[in-house]
PDB file of N, CA and C in Angstrom:
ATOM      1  N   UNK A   1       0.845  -1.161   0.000  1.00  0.00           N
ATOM      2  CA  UNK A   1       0.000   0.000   0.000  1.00  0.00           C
ATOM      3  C   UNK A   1       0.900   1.236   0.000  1.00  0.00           C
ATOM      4  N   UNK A   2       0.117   2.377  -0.924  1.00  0.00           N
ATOM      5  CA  UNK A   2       1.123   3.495  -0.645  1.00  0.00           C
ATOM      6  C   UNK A   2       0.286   4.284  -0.099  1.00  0.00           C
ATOM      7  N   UNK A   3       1.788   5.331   0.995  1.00  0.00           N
ATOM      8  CA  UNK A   3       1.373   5.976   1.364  1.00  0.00           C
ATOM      9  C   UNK A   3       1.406   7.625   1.087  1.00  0.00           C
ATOM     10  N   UNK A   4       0.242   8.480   1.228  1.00  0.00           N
ATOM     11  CA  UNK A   4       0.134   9.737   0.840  1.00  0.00           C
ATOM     12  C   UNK A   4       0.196  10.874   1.286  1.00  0.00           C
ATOM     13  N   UNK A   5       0.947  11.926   1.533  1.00  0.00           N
ATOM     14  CA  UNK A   5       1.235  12.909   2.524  1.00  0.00           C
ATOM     15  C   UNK A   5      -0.137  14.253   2.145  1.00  0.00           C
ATOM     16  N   UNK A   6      -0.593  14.507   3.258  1.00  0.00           N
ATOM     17  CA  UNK A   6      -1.431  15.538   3.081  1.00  0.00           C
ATOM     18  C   UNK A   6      -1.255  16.421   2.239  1.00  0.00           C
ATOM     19  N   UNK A   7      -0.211  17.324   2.331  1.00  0.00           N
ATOM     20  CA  UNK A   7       0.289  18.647   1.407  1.00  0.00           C
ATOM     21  C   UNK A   7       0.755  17.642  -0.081  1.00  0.00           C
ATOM     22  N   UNK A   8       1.036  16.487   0.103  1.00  0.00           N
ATOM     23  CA  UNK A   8       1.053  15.770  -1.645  1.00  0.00           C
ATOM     24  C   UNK A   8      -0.322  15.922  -2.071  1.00  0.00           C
ATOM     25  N   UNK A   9      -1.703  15.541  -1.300  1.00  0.00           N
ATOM     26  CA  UNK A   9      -2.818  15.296  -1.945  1.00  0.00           C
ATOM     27  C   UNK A   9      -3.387  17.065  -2.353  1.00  0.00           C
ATOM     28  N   UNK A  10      -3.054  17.669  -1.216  1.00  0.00           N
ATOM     29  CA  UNK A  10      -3.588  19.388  -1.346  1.00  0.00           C
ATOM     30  C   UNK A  10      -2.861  19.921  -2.697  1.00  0.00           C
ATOM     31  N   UNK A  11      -1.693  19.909  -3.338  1.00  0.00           N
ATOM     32  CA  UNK A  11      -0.856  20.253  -4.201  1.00  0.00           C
ATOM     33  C   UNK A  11      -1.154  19.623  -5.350  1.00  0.00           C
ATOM     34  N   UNK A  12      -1.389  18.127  -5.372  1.00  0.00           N
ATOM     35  CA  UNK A  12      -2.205  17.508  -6.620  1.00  0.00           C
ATOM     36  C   UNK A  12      -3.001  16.347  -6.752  1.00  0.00           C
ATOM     37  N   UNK A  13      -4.362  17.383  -6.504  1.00  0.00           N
ATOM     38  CA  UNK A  13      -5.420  16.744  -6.335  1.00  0.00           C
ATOM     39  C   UNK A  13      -5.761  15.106  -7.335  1.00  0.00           C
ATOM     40  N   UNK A  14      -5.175  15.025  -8.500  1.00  0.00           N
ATOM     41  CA  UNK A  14      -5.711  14.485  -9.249  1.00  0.00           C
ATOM     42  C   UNK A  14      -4.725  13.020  -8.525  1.00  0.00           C
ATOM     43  N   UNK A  15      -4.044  12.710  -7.497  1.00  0.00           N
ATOM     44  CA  UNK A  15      -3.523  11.805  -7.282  1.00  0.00           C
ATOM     45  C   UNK A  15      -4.440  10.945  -6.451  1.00  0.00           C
ATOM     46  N   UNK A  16      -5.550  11.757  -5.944  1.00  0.00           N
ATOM     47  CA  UNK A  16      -6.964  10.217  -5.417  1.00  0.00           C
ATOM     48  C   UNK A  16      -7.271   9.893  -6.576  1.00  0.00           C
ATOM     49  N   UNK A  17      -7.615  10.303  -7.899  1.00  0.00           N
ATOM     50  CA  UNK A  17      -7.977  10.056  -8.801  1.00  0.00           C
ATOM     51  C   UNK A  17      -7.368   8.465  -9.470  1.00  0.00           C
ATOM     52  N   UNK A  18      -6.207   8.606  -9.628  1.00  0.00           N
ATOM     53  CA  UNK A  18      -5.263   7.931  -9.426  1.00  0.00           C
ATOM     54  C   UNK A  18      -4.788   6.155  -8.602  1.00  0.00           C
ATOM     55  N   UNK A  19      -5.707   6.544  -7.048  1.00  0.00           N
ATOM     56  CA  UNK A  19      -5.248   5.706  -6.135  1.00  0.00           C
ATOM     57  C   UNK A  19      -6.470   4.647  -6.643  1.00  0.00           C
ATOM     58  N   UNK A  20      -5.948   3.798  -6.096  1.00  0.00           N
ATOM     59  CA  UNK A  20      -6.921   2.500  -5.102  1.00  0.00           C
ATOM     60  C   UNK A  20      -7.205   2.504  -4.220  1.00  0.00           C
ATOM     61  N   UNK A  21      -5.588   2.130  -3.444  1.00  0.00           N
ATOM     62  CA  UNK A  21      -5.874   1.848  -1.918  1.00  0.00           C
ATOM     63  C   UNK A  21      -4.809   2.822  -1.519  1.00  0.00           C
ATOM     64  N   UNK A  22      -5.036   3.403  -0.569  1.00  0.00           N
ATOM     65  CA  UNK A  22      -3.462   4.198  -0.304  1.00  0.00           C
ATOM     66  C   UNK A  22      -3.980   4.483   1.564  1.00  0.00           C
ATOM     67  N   UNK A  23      -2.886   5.105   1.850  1.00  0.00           N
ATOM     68  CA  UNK A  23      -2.771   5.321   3.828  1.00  0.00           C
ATOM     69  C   UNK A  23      -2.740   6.837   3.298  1.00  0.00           C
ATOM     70  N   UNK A  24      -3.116   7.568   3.920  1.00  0.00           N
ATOM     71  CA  UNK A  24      -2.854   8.728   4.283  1.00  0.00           C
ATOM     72  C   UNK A  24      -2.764   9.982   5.482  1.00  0.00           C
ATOM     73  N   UNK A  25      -0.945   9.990   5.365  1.00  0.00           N
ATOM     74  CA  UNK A  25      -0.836  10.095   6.566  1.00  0.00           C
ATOM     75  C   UNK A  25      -0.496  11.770   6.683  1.00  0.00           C
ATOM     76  N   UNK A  26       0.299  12.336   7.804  1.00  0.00           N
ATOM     77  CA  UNK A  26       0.471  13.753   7.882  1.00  0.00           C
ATOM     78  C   UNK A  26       2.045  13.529   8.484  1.00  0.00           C
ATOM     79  N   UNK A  27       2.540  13.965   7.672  1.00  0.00           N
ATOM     80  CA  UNK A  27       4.217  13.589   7.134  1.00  0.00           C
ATOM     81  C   UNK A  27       4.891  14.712   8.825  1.00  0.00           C
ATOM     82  N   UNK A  28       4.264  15.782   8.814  1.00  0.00           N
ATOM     83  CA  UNK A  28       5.016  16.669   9.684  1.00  0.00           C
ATOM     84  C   UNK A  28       4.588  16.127  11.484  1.00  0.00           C
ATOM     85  N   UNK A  29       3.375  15.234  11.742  1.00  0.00           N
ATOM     86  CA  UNK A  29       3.444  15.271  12.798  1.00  0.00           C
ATOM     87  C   UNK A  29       3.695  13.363  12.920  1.00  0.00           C
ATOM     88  N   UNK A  30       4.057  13.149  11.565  1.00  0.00           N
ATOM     89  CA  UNK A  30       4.308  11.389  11.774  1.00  0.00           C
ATOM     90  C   UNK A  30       2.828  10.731  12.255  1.00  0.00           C
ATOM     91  N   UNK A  31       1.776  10.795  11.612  1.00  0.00           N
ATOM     92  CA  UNK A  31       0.467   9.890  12.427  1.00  0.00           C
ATOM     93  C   UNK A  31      -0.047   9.891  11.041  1.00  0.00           C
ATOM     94  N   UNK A  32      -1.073   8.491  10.740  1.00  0.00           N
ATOM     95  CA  UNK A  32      -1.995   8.255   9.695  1.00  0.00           C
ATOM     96  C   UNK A  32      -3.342   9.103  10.424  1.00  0.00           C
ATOM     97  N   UNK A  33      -3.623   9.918   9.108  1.00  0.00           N
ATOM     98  CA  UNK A  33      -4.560   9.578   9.589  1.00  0.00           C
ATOM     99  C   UNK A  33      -6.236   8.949   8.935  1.00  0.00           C
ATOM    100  N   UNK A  34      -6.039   8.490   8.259  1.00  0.00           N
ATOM    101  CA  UNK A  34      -6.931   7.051   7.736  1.00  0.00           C
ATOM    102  C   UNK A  34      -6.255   6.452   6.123  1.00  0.00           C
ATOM    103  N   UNK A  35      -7.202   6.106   5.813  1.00  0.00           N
ATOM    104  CA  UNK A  35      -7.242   5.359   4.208  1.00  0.00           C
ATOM    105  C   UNK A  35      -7.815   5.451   3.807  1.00  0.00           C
ATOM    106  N   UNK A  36      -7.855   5.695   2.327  1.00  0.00           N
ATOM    107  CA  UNK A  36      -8.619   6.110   1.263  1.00  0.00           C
ATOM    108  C   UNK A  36      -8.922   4.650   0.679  1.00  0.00           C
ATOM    109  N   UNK A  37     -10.000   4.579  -0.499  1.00  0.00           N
ATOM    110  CA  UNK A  37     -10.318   3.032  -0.688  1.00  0.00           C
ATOM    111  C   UNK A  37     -11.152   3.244  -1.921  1.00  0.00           C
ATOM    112  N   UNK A  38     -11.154   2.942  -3.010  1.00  0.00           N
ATOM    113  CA  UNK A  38     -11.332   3.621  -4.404  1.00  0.00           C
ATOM    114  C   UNK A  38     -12.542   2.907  -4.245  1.00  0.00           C
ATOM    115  N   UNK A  39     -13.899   3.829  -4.901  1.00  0.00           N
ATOM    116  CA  UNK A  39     -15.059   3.742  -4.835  1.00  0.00           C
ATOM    117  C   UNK A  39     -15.504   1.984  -5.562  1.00  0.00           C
ATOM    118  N   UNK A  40     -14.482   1.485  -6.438  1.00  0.00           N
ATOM    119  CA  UNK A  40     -14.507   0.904  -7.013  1.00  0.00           C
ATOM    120  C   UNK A  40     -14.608  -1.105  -6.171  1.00  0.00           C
ATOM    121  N   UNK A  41     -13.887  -0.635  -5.213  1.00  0.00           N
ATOM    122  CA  UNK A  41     -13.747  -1.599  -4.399  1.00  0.00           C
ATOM    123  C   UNK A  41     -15.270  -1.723  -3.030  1.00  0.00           C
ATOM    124  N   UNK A  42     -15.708  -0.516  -3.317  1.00  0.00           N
ATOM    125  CA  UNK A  42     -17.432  -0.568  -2.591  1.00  0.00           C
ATOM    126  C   UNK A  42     -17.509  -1.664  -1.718  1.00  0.00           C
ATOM    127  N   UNK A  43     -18.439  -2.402  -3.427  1.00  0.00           N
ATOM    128  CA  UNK A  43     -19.104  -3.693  -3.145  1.00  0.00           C
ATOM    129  C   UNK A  43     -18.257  -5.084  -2.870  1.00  0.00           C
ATOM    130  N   UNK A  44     -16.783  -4.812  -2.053  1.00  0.00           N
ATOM    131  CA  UNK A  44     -16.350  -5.752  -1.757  1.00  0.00           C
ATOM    132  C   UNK A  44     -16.339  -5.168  -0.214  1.00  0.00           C
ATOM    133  N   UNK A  45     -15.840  -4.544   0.443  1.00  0.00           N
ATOM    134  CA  UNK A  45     -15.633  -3.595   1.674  1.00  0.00           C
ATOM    135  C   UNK A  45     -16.631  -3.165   2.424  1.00  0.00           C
ATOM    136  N   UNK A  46     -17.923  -2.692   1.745  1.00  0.00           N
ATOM    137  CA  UNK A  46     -19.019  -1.885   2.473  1.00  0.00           C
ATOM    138  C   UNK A  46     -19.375  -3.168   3.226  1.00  0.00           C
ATOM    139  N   UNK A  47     -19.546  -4.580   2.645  1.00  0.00           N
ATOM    140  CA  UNK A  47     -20.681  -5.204   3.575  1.00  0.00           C
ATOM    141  C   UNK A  47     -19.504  -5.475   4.966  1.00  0.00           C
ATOM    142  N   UNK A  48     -18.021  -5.719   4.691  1.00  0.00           N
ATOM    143  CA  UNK A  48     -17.204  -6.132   5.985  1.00  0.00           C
ATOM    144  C   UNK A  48     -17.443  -4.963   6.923  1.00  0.00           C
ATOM    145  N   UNK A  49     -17.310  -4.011   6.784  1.00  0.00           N
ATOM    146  CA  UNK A  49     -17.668  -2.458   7.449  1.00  0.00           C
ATOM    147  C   UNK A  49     -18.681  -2.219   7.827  1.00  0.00           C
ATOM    148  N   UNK A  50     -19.654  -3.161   7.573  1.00  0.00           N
ATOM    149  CA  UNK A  50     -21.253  -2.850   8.158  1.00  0.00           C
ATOM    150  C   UNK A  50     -20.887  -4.066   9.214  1.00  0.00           C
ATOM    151  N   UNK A  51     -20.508  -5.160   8.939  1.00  0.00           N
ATOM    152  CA  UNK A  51     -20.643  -6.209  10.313  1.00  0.00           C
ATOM    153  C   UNK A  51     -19.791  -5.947  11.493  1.00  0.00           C
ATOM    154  N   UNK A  52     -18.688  -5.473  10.895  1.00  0.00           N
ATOM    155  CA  UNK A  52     -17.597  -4.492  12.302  1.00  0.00           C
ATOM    156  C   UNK A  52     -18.093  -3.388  12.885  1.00  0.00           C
ATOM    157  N   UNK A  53     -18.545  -2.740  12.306  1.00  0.00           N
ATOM    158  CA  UNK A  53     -19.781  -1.250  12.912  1.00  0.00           C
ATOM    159  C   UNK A  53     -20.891  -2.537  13.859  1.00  0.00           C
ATOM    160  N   UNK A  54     -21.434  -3.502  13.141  1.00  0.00           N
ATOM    161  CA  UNK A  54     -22.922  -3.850  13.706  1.00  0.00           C
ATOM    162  C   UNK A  54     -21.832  -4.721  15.091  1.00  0.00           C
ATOM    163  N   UNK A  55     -20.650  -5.643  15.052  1.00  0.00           N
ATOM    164  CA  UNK A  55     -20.220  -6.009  16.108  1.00  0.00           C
ATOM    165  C   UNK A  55     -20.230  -5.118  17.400  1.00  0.00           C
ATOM    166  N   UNK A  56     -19.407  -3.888  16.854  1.00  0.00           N
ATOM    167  CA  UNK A  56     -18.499  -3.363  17.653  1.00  0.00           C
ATOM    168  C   UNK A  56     -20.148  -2.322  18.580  1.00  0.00           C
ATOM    169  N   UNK A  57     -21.504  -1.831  18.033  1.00  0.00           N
ATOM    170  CA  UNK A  57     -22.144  -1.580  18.390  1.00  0.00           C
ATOM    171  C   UNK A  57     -22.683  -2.594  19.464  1.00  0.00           C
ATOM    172  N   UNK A  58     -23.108  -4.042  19.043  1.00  0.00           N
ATOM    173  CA  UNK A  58     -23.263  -5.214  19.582  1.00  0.00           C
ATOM    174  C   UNK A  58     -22.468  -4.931  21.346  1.00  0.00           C
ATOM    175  N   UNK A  59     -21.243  -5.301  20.744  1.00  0.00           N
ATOM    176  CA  UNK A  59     -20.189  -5.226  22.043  1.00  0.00           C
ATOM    177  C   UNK A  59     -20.359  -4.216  23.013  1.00  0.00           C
ATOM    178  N   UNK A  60     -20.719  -2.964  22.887  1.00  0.00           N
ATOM    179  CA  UNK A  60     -20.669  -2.027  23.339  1.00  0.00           C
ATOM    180  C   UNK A  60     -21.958  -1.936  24.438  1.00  0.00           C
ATOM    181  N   UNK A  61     -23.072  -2.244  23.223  1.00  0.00           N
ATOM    182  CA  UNK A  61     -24.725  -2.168  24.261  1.00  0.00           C
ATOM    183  C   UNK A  61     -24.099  -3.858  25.568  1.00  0.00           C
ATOM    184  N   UNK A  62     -23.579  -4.805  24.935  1.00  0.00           N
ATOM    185  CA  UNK A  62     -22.972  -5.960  25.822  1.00  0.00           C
ATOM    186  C   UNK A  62     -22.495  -5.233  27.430  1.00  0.00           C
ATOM    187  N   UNK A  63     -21.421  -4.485  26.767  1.00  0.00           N
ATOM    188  CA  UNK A  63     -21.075  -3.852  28.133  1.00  0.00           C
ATOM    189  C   UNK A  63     -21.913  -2.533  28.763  1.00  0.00           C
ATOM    190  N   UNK A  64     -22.406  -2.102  28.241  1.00  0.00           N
ATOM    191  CA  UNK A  64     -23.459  -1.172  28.937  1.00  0.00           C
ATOM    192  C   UNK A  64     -24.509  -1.633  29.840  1.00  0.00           C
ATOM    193  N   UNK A  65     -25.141  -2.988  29.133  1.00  0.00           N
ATOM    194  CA  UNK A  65     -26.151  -3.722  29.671  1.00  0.00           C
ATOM    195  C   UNK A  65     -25.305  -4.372  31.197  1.00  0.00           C
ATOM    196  N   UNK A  66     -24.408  -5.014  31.238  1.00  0.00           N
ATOM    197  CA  UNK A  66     -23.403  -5.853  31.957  1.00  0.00           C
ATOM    198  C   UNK A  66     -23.241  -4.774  33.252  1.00  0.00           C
ATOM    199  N   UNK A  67     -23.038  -3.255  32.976  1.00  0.00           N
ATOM    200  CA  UNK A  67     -22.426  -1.917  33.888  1.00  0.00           C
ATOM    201  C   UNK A  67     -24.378  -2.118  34.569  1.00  0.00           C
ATOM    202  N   UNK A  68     -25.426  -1.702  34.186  1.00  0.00           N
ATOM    203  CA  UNK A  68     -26.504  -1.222  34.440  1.00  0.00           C
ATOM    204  C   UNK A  68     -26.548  -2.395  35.339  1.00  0.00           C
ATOM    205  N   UNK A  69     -26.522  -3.471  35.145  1.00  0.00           N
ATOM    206  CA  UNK A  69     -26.931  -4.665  35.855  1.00  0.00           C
ATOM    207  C   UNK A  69     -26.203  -5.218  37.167  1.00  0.00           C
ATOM    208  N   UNK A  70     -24.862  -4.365  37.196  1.00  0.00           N
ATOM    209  CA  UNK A  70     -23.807  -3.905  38.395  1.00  0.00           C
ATOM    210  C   UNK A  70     -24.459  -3.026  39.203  1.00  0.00           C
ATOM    211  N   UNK A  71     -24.871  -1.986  38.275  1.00  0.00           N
ATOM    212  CA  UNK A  71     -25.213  -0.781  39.291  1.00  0.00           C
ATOM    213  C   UNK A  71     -26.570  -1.020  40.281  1.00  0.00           C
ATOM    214  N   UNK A  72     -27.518  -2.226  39.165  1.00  0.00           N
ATOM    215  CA  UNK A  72     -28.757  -2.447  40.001  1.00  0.00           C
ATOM    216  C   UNK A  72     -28.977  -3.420  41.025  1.00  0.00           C
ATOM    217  N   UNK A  73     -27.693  -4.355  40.657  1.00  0.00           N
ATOM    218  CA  UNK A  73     -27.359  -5.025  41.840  1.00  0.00           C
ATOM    219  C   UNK A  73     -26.730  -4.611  43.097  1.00  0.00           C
ATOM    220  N   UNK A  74     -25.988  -3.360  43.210  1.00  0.00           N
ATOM    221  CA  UNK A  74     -25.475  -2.408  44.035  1.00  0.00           C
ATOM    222  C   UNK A  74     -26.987  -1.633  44.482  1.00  0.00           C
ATOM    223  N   UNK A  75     -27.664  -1.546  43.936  1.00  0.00           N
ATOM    224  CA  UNK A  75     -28.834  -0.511  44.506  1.00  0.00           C
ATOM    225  C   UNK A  75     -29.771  -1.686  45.896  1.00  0.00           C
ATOM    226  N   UNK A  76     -29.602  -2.663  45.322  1.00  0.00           N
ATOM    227  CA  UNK A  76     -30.579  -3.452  45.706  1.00  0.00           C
ATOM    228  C   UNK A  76     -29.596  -4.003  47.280  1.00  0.00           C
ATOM    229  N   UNK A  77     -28.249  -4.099  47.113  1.00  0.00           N
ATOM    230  CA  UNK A  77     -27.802  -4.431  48.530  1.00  0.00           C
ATOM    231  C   UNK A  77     -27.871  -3.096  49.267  1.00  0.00           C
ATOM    232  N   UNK A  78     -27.918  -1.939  48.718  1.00  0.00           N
ATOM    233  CA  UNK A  78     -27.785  -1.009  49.558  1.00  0.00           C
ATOM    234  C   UNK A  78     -29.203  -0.593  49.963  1.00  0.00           C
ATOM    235  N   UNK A  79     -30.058  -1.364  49.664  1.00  0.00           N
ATOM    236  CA  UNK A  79     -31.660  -1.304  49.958  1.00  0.00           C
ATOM    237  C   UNK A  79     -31.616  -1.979  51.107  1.00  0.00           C
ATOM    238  N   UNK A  80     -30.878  -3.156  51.555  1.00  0.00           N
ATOM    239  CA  UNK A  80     -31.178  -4.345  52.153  1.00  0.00           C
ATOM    240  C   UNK A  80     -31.402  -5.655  51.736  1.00  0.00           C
ATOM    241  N   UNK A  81     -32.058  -5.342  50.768  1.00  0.00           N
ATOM    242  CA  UNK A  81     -32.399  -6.533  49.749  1.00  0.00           C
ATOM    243  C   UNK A  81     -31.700  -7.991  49.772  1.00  0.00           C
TER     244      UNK A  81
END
C-alpha cells in the first residue's frame, strides 16, 4: 500500500484520482490519519464495514447492559435486599 502525505494530496489533487488503496498520513506530525479506498472496491468492503460497525455496536450495548446490571445489583444491597 502506498502511502500519501497531506500537502502531496492538497498540491495535486488528481492523485486520489489515481489511487486505489493508499494510507494517508500527515508527514510533519508522523500519524496516519486514515485510508482512502477507491469507490470501485465498494461492493467488496461496504458489507465487511457494516458487520464491524454492527459487532463493535453489539459489544458495546454488551457492556453497557453488563455496567446497568452492576449498578442495580449495588442498589438493591444497599436497599437491604
Amino acid at each position: 500500500m502506498l502511502s500519501y502525505g497531506v500537502t502531496d494530496i492538497q498540491t495535486k489533487p488528481s492523485l486520489i484520482k489515481a489511487m486505489d488503496i493508499g494510507e494517508i498520513v500527515d508527514k510533519r506530525k508522523h500519524i496516519t490519519l486514515g485510508y482512502y479506498i477507491s469507490a470501485k472496491y465498494e461492493n467488496y468492503i461496504l458489507p465487511i464495514i457494516e458487520k464491524i460497525d454492527k459487532d463493535e455496536k453489539l459489544a458495546k450495548l454488551k457492556r453497557l447492559k453488563a455496567h446497568q446490571d452492576l449498578e442495580f445489583a449495588e442498589l438493591g444491597v444497599d436497599d437491604g435486599l
